[in-house]
N, C-alpha and C. Protein backbone atom coordinates (compact mmCIF):
# COMPACT_ATOMS: atom_id res chain seq x y z
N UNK A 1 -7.99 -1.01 -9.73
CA UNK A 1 -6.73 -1.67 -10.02
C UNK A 1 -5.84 -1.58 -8.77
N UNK A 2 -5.21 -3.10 -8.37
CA UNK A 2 -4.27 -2.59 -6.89
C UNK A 2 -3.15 -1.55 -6.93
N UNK A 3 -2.54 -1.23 -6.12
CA UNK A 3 -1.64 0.00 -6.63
C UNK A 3 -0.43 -0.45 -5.11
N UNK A 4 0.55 -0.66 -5.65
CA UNK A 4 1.16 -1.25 -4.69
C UNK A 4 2.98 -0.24 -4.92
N UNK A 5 3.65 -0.53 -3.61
CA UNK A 5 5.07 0.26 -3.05
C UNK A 5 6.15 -1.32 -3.39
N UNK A 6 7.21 -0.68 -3.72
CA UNK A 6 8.26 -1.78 -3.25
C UNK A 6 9.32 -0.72 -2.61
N UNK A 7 9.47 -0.95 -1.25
CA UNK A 7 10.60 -0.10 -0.61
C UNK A 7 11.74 -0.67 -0.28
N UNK A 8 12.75 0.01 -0.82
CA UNK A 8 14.26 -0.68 -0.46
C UNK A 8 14.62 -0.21 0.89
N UNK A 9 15.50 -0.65 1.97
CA UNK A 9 16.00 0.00 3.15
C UNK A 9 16.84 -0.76 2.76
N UNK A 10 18.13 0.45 3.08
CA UNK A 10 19.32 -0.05 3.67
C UNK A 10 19.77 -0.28 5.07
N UNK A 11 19.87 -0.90 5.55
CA UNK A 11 19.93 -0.96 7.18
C UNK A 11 21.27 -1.07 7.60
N UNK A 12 22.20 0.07 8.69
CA UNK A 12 22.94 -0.29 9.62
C UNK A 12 23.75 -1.37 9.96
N UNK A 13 24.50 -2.20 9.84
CA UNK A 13 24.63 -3.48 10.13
C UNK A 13 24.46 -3.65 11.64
N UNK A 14 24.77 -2.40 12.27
CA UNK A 14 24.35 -2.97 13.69
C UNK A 14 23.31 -2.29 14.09
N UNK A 15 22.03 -2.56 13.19
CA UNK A 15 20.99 -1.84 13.39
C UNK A 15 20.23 -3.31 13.09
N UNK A 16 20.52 -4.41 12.39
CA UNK A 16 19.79 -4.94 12.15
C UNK A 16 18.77 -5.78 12.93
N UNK A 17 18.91 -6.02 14.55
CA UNK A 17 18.40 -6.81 14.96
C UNK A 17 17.00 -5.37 15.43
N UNK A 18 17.67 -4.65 16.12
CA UNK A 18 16.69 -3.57 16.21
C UNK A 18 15.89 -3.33 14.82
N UNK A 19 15.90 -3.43 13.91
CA UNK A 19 15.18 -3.01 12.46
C UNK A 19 14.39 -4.16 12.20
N UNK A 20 14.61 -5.66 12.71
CA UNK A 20 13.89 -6.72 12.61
C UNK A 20 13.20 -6.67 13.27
N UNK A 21 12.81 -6.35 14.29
CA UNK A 21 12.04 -6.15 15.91
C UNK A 21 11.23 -5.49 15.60
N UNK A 22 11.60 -3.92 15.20
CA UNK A 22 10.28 -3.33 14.79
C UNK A 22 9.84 -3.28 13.66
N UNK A 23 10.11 -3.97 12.62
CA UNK A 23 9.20 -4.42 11.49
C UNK A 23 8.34 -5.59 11.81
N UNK A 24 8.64 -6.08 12.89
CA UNK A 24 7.63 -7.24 13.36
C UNK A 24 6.64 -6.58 13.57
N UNK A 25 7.17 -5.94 14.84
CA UNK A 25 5.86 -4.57 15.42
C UNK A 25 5.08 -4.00 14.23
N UNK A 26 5.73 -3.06 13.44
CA UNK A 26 4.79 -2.42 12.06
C UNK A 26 4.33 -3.74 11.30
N UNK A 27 4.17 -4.99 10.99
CA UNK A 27 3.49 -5.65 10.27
C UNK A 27 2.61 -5.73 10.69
N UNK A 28 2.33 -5.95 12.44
CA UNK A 28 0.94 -6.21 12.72
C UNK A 28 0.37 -4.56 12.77
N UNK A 29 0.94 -3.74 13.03
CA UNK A 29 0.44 -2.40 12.34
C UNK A 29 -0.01 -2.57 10.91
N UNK A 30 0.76 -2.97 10.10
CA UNK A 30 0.46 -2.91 8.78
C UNK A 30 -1.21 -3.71 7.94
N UNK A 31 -1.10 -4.66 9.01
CA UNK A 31 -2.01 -5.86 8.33
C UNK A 31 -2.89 -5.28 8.76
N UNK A 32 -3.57 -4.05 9.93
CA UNK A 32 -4.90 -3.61 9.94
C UNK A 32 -5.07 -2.60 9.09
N UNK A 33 -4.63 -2.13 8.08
CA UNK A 33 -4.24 -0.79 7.56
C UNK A 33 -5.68 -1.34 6.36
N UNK A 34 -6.98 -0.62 6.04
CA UNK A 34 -7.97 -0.62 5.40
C UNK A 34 -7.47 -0.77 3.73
N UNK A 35 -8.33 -1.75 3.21
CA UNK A 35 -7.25 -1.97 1.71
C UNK A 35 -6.39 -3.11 0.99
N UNK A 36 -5.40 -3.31 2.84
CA UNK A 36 -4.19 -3.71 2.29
C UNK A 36 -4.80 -5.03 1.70
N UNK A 37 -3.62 -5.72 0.80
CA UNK A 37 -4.37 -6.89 -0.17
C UNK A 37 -3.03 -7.56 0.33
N UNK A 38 -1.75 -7.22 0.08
CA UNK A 38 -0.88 -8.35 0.31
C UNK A 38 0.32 -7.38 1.03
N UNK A 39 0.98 -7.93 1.84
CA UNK A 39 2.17 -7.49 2.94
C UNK A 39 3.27 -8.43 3.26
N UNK A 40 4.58 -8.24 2.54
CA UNK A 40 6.01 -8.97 2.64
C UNK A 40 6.88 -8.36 2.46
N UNK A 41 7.85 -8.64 3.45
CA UNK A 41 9.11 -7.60 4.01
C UNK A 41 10.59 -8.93 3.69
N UNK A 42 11.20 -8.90 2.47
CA UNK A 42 12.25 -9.73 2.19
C UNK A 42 13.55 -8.98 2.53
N UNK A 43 14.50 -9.88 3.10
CA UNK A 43 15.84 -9.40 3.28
C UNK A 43 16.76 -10.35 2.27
N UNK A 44 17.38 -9.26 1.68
CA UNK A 44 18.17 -9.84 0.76
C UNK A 44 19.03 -10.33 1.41
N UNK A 45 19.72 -11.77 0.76
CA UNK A 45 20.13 -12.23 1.13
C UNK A 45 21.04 -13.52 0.20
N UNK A 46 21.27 -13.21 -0.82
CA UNK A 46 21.52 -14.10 -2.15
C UNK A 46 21.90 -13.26 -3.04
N UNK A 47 22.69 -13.49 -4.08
CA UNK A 47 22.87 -13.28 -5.34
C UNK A 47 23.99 -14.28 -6.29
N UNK A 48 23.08 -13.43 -7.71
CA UNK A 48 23.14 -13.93 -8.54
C UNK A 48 23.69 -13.65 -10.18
N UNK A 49 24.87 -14.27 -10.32
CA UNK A 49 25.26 -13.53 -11.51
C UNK A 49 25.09 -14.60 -13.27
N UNK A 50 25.63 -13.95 -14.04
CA UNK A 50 25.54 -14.25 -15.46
C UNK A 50 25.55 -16.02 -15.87
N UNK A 51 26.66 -16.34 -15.24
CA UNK A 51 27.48 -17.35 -15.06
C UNK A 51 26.40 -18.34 -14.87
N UNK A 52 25.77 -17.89 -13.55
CA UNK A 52 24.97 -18.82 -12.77
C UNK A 52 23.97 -19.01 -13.74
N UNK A 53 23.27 -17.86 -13.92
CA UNK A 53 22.20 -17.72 -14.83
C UNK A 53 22.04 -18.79 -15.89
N UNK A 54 23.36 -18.67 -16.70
CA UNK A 54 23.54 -19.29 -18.29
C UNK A 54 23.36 -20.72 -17.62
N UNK A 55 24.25 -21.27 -16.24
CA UNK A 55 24.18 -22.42 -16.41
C UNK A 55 23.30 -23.01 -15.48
N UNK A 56 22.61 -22.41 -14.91
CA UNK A 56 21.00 -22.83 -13.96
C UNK A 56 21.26 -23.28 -12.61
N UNK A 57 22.03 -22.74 -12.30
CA UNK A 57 22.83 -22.69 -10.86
C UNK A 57 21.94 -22.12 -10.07
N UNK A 58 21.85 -22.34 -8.75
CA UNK A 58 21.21 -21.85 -7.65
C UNK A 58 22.12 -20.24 -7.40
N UNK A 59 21.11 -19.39 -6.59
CA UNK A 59 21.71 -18.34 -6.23
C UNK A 59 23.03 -17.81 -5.22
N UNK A 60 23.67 -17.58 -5.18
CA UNK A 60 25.27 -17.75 -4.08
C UNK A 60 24.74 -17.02 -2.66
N UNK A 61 24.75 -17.26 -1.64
CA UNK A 61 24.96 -16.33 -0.32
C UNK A 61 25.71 -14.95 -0.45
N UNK A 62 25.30 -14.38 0.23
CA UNK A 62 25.70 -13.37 0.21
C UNK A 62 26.65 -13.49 2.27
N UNK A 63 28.04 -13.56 1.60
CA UNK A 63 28.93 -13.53 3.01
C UNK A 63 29.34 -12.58 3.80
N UNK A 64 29.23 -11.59 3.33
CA UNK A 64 29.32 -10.21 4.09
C UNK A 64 29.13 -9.27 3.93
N UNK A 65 28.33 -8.26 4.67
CA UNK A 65 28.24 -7.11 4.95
C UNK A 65 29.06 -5.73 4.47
N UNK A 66 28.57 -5.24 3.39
CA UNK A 66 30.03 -3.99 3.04
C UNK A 66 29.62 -2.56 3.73
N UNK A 67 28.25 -2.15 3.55
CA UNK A 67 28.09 -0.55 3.69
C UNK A 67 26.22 -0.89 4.46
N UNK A 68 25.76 -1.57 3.68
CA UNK A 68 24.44 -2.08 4.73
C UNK A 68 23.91 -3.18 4.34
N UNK A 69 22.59 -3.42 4.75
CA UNK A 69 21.68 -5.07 5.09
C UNK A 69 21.10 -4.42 4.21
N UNK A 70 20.30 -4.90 3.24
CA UNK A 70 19.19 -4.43 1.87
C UNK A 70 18.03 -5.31 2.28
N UNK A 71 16.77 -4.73 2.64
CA UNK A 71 15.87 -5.26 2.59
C UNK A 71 14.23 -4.64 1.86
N UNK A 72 13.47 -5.29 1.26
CA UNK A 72 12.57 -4.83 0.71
C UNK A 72 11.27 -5.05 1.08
N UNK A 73 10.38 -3.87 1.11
CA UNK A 73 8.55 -4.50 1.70
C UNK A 73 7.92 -4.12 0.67
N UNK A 74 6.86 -5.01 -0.04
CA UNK A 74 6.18 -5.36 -0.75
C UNK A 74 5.15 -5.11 -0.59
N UNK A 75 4.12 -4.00 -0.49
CA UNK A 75 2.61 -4.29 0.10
C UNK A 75 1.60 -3.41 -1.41
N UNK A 76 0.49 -3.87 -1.01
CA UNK A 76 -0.32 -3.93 -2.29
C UNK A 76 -1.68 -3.35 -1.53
N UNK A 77 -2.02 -2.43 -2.33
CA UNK A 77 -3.97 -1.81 -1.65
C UNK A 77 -4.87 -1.73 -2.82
N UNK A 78 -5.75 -2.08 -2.02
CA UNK A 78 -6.90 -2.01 -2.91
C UNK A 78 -7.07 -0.97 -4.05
N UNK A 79 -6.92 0.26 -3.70
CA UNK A 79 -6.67 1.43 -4.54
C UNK A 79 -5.99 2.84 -3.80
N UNK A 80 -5.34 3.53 -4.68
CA UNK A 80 -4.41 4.84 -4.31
C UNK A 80 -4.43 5.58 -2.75
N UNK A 81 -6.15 5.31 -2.92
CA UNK A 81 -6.10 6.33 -1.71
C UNK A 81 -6.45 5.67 -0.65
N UNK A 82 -6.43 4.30 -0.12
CA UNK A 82 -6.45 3.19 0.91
C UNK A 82 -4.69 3.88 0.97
N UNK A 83 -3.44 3.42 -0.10
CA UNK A 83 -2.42 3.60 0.20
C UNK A 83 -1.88 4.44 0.63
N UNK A 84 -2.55 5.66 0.19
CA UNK A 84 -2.03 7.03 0.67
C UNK A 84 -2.55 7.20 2.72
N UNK A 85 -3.48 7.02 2.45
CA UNK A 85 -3.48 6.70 4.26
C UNK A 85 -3.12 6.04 5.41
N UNK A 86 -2.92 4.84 4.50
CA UNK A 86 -1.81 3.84 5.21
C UNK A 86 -0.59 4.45 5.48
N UNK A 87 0.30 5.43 4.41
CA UNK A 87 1.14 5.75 4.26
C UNK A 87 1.39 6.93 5.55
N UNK A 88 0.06 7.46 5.69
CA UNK A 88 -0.13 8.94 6.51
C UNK A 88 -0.15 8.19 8.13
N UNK A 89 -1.03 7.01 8.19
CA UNK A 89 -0.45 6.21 9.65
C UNK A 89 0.46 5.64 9.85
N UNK A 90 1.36 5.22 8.72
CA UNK A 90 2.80 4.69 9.10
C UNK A 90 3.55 6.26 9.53
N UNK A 91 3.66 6.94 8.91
CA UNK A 91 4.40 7.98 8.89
C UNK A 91 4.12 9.13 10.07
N UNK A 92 3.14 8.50 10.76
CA UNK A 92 2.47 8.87 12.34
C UNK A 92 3.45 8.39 13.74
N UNK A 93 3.26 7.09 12.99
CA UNK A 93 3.50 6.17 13.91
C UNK A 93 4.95 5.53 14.16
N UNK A 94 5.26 5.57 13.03
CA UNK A 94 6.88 4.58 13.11
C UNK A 94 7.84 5.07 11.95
N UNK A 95 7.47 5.90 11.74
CA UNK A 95 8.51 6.31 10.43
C UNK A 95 9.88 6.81 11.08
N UNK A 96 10.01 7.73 12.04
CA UNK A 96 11.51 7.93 12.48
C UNK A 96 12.34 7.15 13.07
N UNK A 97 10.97 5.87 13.77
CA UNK A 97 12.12 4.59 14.31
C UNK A 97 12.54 4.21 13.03
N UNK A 98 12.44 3.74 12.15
CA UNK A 98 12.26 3.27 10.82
C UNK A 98 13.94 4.40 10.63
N UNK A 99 13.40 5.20 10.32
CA UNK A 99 14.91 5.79 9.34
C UNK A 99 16.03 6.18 10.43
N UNK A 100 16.10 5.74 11.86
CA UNK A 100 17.29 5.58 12.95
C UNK A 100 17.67 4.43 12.43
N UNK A 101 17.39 4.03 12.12
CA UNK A 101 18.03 2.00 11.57
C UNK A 101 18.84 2.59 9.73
N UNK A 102 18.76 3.20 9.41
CA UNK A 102 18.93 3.43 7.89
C UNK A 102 20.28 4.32 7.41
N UNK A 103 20.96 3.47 6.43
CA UNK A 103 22.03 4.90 6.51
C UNK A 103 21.98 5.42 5.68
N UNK A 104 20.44 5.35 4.79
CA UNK A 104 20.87 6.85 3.84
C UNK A 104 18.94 6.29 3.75
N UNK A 105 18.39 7.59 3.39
CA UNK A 105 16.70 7.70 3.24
C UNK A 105 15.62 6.24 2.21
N UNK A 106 15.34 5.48 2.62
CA UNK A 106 14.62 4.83 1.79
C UNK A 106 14.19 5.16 0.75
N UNK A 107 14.60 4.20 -0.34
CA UNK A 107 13.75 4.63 -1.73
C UNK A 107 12.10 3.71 -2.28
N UNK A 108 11.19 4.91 -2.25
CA UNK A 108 10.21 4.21 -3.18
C UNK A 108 9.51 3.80 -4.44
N UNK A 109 9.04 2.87 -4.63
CA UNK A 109 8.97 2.29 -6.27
C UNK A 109 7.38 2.10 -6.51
N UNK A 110 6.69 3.20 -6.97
CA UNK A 110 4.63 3.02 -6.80
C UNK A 110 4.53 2.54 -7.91
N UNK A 111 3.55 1.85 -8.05
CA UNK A 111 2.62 1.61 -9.26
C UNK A 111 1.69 0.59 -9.07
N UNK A 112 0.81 0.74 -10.54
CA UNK A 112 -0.31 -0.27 -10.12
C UNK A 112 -0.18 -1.60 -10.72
N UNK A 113 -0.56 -2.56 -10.17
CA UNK A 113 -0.32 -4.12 -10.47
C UNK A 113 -0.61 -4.26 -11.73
N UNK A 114 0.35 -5.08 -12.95
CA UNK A 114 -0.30 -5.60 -14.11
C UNK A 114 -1.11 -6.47 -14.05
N UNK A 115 -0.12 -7.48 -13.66
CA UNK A 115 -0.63 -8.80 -13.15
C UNK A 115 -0.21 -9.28 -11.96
């Protein structure tokens, strides 16, 4: 069964171009990582409230910046322990550039795919 992360970062606002740069870098790190099945890194960038919802409105921009940039990576492995090693070469390799861009510790979200 795949077993996949969704990680939130909060990013710096003036961290962001540096935090885009090297997530470029770690994707092509990422995409050789044994396992991986699927790899996407979204920056929020929209929202959406009740209002909109009820009446089928498109999502609003998001115009400014309060405390950080929210962005999320999505990646999916074949099984637990493909992820857990991936996890042990990211965390080799790029994990402290990674949390210099961040103003408070990334949170992670595991589990395995329903559907």
């Amino acid at each position: 069964m795949p077993f996949t992360e969704i990680c939130i970062y909060q990013v710096k606002p003036h961290k962001v171009e540096e935090f885009e740069a090297l997530m470029l870098e770690v994707k092509s790190f990422l995409e050789k990582q044994e396992g991986l099945l699927l790899l996407r890194l979204i920056k929020r960038g929209y929202r959406i409230d009740m209002e909109q919802i009820r009446e089928g409105l498109s999502p609003r921009p998001i115009t400014r910046v309060v405390k950080s940039v929210k962005y999320m990576l999505y990646w999916e492995f074949d099984t637990k322990e493909s992820y857990g090693i991936a996890q042990k070469n990211l965390y080799d390799s790029y994990w402290k550039s990674i949390e210099k861009c961040l103003v408070v510790p990334h949170d992670k979200y595991l589990g395995e795919r329903l559907f």
